[in-house]
N, C-alpha and C. Protein backbone atom coordinates (compact mmCIF):
# COMPACT_ATOMS: atom_id res chain seq x y z
N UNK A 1 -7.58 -13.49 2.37
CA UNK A 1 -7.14 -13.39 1.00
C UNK A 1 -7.71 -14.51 0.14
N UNK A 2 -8.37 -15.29 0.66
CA UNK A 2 -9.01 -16.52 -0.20
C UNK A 2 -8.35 -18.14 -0.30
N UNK A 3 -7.34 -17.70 0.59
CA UNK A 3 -6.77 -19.12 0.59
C UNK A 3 -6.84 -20.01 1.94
N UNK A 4 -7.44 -20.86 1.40
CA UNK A 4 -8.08 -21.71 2.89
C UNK A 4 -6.77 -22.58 3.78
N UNK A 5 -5.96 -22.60 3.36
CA UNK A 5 -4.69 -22.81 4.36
C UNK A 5 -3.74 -22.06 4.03
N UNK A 6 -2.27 -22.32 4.65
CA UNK A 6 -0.94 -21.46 3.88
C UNK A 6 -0.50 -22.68 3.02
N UNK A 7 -0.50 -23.81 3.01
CA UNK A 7 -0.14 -24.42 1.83
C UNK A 7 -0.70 -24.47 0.57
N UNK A 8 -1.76 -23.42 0.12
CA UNK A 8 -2.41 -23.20 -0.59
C UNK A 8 -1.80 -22.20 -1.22
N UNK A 9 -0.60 -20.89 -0.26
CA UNK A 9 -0.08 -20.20 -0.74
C UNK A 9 0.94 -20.87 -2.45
N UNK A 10 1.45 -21.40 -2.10
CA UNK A 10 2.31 -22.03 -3.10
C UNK A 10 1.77 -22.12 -4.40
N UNK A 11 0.53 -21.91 -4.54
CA UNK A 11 0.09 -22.03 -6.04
C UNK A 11 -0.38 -20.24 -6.42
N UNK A 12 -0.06 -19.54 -5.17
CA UNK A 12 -0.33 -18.26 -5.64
C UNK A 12 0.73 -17.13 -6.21
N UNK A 13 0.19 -16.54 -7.00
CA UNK A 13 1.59 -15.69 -7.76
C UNK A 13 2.29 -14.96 -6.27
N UNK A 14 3.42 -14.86 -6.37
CA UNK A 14 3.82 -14.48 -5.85
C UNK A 14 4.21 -12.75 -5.73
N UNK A 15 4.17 -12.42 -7.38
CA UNK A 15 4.36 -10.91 -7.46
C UNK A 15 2.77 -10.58 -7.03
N UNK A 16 1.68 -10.99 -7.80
CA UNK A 16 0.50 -10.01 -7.21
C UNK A 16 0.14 -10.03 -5.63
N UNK A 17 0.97 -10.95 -4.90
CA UNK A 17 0.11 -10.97 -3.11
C UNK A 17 1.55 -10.75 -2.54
N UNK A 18 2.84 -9.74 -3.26
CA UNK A 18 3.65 -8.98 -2.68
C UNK A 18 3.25 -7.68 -2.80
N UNK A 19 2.06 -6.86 -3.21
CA UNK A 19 1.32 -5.63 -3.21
C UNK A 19 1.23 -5.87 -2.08
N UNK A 20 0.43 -6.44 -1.50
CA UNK A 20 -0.48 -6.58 0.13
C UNK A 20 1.01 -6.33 1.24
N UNK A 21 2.02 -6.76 0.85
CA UNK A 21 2.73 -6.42 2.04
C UNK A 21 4.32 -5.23 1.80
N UNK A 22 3.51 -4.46 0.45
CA UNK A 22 4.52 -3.73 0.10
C UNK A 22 6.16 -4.04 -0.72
N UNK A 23 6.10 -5.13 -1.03
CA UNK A 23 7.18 -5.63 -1.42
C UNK A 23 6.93 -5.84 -3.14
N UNK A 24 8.13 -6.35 -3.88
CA UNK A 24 7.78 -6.68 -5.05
C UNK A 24 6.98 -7.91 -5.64
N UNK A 25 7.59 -8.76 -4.64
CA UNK A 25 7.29 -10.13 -4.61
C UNK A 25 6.80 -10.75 -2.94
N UNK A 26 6.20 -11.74 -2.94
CA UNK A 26 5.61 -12.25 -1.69
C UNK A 26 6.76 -13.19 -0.88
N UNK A 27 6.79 -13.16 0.48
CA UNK A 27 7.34 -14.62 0.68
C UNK A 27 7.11 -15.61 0.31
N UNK A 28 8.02 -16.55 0.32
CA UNK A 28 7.88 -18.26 -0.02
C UNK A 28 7.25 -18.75 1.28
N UNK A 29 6.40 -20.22 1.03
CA UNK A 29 5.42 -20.27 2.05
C UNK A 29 6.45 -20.73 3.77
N UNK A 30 8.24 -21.40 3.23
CA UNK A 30 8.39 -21.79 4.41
C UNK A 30 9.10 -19.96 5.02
N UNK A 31 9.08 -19.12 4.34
CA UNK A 31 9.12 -17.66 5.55
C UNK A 31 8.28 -17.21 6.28
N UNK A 32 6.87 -17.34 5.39
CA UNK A 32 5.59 -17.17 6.00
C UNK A 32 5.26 -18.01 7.56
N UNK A 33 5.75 -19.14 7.15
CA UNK A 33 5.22 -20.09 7.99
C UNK A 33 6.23 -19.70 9.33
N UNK A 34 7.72 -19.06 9.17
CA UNK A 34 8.75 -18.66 10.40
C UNK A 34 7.95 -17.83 10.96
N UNK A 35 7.41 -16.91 10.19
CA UNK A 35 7.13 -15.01 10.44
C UNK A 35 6.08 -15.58 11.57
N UNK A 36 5.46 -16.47 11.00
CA UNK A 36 4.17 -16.68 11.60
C UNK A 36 4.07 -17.00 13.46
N UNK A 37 5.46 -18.01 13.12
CA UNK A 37 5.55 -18.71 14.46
C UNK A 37 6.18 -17.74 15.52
N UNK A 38 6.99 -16.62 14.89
CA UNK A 38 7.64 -15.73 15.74
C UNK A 38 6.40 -14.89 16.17
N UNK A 39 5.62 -14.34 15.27
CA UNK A 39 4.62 -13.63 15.89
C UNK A 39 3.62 -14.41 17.04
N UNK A 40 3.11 -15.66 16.96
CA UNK A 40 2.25 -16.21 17.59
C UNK A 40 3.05 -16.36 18.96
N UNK A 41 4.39 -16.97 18.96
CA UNK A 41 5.55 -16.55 20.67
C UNK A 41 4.95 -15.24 21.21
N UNK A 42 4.92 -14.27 20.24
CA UNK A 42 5.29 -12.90 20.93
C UNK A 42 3.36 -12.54 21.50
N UNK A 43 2.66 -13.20 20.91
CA UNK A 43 0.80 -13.35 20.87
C UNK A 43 0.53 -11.94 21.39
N UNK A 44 0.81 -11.61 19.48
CA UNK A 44 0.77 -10.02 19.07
C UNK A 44 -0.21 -10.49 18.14
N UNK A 45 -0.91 -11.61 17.43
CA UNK A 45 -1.78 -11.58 16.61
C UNK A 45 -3.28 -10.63 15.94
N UNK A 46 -3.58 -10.36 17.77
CA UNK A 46 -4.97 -9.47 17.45
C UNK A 46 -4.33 -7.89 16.97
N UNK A 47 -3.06 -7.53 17.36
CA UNK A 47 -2.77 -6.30 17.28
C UNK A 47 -2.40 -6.06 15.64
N UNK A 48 -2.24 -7.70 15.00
CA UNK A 48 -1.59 -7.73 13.73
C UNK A 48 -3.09 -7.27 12.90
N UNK A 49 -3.96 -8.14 13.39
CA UNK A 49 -5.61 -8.07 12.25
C UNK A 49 -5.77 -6.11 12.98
N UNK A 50 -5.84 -5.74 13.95
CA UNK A 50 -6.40 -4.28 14.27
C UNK A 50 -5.40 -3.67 13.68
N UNK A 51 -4.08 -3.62 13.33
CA UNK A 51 -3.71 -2.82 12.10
C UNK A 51 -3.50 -2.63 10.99
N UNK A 52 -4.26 -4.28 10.77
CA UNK A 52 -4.62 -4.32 9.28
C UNK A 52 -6.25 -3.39 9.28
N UNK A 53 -7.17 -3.58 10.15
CA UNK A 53 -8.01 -2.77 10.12
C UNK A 53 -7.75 -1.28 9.85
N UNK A 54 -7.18 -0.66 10.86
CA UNK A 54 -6.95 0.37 10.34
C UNK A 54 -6.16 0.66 8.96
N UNK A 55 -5.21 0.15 8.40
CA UNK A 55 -4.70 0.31 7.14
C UNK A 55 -6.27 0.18 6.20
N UNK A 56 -6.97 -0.51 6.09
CA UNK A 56 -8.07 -0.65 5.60
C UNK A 56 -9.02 0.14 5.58
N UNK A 57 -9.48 1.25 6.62
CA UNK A 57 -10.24 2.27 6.90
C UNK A 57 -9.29 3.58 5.80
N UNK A 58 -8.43 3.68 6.42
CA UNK A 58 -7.30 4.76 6.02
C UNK A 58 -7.16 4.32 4.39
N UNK A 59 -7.16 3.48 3.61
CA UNK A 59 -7.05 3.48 2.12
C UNK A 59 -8.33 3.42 1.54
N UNK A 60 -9.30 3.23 2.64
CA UNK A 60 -11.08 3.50 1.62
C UNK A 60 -11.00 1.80 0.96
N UNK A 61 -10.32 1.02 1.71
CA UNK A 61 -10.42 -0.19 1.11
C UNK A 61 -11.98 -0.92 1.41
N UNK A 62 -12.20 -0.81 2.86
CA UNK A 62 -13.69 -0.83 2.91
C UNK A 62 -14.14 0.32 3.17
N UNK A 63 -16.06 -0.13 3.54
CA UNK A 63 -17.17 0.83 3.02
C UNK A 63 -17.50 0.54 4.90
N UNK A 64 -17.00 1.73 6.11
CA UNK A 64 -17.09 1.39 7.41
C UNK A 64 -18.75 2.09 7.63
N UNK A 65 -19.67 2.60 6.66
CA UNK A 65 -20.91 2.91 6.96
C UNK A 65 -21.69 2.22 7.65
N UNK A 66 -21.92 1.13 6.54
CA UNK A 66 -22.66 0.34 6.76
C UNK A 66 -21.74 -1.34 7.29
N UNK A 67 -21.52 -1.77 8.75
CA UNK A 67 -21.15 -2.91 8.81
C UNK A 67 -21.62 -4.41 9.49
N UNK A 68 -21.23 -5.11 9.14
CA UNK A 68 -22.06 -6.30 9.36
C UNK A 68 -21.00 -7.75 10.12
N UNK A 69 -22.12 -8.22 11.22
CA UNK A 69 -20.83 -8.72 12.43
C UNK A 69 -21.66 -10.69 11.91
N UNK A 70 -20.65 -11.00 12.49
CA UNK A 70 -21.34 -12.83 11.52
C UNK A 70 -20.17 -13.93 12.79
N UNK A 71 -20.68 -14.47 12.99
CA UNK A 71 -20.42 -15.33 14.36
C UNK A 71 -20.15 -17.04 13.22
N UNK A 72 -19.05 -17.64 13.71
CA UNK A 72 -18.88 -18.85 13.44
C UNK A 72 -17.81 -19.96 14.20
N UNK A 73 -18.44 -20.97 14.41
CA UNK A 73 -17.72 -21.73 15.55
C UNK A 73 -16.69 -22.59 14.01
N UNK A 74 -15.65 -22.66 15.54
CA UNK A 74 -14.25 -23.24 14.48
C UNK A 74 -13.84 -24.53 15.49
N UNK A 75 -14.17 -25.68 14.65
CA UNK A 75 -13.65 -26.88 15.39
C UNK A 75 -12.09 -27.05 16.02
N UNK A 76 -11.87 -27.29 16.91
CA UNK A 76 -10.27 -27.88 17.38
C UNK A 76 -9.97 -29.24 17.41
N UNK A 77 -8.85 -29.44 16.56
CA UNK A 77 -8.78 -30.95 16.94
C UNK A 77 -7.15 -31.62 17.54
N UNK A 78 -6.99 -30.33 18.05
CA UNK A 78 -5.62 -30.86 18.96
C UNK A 78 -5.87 -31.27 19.90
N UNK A 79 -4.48 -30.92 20.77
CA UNK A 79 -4.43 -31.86 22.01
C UNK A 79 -4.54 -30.69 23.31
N UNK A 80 -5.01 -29.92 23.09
CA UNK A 80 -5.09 -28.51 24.16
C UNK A 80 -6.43 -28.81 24.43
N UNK A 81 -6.36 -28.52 25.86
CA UNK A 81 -8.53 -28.25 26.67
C UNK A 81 -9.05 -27.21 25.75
N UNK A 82 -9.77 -27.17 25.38
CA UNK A 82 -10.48 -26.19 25.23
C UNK A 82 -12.65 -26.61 25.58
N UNK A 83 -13.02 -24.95 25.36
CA UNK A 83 -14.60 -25.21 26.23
C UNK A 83 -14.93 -26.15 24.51
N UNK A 84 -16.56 -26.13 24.69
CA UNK A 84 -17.17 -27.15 23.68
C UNK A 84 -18.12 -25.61 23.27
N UNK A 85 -18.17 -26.09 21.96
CA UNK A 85 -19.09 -25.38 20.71
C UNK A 85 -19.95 -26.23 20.37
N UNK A 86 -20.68 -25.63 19.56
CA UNK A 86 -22.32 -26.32 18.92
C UNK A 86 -21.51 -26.79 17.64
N UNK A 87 -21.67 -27.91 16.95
CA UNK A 87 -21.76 -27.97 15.56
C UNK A 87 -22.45 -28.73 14.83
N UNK A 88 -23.45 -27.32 13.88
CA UNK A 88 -24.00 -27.97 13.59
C UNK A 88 -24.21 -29.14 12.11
N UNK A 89 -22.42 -29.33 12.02
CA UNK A 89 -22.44 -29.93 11.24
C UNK A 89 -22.64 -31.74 11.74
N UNK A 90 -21.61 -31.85 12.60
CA UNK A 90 -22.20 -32.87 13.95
C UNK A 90 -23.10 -32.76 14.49
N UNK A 91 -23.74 -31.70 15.13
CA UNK A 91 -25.00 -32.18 15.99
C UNK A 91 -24.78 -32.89 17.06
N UNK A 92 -23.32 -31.92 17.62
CA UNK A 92 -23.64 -32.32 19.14
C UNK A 92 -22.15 -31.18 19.25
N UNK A 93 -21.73 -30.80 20.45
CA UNK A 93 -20.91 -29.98 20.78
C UNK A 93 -19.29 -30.94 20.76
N UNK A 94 -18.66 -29.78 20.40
CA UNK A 94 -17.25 -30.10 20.05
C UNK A 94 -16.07 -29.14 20.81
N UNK A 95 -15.01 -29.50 20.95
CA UNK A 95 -13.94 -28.40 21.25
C UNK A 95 -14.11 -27.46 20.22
N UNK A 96 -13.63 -26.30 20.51
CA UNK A 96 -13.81 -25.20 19.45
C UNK A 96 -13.42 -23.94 20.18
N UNK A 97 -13.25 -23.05 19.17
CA UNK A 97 -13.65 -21.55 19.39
C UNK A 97 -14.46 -20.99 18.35
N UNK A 98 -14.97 -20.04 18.72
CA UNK A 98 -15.93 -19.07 18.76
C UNK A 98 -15.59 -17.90 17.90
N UNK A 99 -15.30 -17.44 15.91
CA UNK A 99 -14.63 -16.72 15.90
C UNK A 99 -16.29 -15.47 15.28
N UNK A 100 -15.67 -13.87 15.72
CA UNK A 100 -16.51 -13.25 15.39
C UNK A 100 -16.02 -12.40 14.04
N UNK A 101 -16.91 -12.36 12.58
CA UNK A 101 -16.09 -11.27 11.34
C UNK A 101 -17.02 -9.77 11.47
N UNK A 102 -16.27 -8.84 11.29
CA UNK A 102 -16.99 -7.73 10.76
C UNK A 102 -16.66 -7.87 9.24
N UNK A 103 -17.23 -7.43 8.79
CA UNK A 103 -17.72 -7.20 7.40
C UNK A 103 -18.02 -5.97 7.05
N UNK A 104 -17.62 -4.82 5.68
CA UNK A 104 -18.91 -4.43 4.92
C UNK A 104 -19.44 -4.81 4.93
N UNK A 105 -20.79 -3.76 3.88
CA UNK A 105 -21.65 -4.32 2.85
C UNK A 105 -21.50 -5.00 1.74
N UNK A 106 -20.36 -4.80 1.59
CA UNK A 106 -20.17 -5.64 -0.07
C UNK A 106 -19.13 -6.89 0.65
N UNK A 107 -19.26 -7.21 1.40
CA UNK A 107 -18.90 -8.78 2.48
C UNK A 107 -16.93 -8.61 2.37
N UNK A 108 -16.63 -7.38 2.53
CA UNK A 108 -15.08 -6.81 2.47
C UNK A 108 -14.52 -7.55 3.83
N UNK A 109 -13.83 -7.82 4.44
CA UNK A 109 -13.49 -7.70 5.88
C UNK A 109 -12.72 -6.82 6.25
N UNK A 110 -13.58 -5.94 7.66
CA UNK A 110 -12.67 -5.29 8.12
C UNK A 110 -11.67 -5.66 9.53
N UNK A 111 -12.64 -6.91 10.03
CA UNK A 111 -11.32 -7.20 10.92
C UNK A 111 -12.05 -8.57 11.92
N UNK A 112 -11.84 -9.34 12.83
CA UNK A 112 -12.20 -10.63 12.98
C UNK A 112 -11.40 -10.78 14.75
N UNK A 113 -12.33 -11.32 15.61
CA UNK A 113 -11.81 -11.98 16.68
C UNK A 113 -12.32 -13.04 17.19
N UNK A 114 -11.62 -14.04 17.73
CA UNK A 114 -11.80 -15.15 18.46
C UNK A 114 -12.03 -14.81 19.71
N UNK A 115 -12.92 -16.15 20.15
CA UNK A 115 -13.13 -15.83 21.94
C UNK A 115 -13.83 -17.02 22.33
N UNK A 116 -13.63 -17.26 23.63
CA UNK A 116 -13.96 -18.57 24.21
C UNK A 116 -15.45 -19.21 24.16
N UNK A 117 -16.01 -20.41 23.98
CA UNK A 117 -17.19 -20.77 23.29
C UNK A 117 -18.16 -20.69 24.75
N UNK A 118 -19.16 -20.72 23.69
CA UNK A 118 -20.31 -20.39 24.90
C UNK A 118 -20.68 -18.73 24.90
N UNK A 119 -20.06 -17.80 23.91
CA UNK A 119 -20.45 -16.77 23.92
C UNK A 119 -21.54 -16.26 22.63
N UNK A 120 -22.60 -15.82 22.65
CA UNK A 120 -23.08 -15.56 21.79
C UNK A 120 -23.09 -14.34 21.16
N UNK A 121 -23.24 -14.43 19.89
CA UNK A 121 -23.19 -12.86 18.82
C UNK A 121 -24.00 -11.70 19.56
N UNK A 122 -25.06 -11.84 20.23
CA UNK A 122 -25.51 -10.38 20.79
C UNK A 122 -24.50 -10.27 21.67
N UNK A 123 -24.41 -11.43 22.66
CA UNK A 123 -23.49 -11.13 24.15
C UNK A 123 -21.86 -10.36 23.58
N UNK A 124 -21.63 -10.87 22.13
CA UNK A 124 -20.40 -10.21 22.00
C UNK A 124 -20.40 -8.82 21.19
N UNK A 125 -21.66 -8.53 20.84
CA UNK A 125 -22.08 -7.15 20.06
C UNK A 125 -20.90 -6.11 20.85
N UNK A 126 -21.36 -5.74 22.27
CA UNK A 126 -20.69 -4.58 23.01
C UNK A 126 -19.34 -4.33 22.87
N UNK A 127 -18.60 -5.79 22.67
CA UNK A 127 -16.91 -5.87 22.75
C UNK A 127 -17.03 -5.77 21.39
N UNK A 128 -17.38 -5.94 20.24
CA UNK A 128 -17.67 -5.90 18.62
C UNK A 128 -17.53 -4.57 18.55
N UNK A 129 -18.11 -3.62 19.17
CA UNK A 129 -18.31 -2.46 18.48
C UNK A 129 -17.55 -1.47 19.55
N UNK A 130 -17.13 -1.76 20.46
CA UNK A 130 -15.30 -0.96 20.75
C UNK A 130 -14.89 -1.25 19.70
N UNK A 131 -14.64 -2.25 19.10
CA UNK A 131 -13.66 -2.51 18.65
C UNK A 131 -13.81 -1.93 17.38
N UNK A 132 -15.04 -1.68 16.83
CA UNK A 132 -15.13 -0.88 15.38
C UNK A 132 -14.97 0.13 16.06
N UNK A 133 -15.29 0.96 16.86
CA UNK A 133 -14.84 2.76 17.19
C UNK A 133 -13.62 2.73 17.51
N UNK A 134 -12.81 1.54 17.94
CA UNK A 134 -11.06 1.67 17.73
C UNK A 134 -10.86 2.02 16.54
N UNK A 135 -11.31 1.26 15.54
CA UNK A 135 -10.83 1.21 14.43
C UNK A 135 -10.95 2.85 13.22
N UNK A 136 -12.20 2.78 13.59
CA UNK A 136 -13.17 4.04 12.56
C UNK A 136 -13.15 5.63 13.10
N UNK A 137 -12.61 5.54 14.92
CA UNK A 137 -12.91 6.59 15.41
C UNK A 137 -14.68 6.94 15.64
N UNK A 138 -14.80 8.59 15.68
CA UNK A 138 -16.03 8.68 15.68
C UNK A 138 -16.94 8.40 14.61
N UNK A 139 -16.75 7.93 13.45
CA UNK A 139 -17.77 7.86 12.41
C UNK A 139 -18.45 7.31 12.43
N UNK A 140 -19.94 7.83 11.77
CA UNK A 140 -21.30 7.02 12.17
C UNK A 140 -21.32 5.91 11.26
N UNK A 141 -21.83 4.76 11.74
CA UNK A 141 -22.32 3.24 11.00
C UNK A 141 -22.85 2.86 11.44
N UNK A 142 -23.64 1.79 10.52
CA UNK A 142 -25.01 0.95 11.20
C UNK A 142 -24.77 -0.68 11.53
């Protein structure tokens, strides 16, 4: 939605980003932040973005013809192991994950997964594109 954290929510109207979840008005950011933590316990997350995908196919919100897959490593800086990523903002490998976006053409998102580092965008093409024929069914795209 354009907001680079949830404390960023707080400066956003609240009636226009209660459309997105059917309501009149949006939550306040400390409900968001409950909803959030109950879902991540239950680590139902990927099932949350794949039915936002499909809601997205089903309203013509994106354009599933033509789609486009874009690979970007995401630094970690907690206290959990995790493998090491490239960055090349450092220039040398870091904890991280590995997240992959589909995209339209007009750079829409239709849906996004994480996965352990050390994997690369072709190597993850095959699991990429189940995952668009979950979404799209049989329809043809490039």
């Amino acid at each position: 939605m354009g907001f680079p954290s949830l404390e960023s929510l707080k400066g956003a109207q609240r009636r226009d980003l209660g459309c997105l979840i059917g309501a009149s008005r949006s939550p306040v950011l400390k409900t968001v932040r409950r909803k959030l933590q109950k879902l991540a316990e239950q680590k139902q997350g990927h099932r949350v973005v794949m039915e936002m995908a499909h809601r997205y196919v089903d309203g013509d919100i994106v354009d599933v013809g033509v789609l486009y897959a874009d690979g970007h490593m995401k630094p970690y800086y907690g206290s959990r192991s995790l493998g090491e990523v490239w960055s090349p903002q450092r220039r040398m490998p870091v904890p991280g994950i590995q997240q992959y976006f589909i995209n339209d053409g007009k750079g829409r998102p239709l849906f996004f997964l994480a996965a352990q580092p050390n994997k690369s965008l072709t190597q993850m093409l095959p699991r990429l594109v189940e995952h668009i024929r979950s979404v799209i069914g049989e329809r043809e795209f490039t």
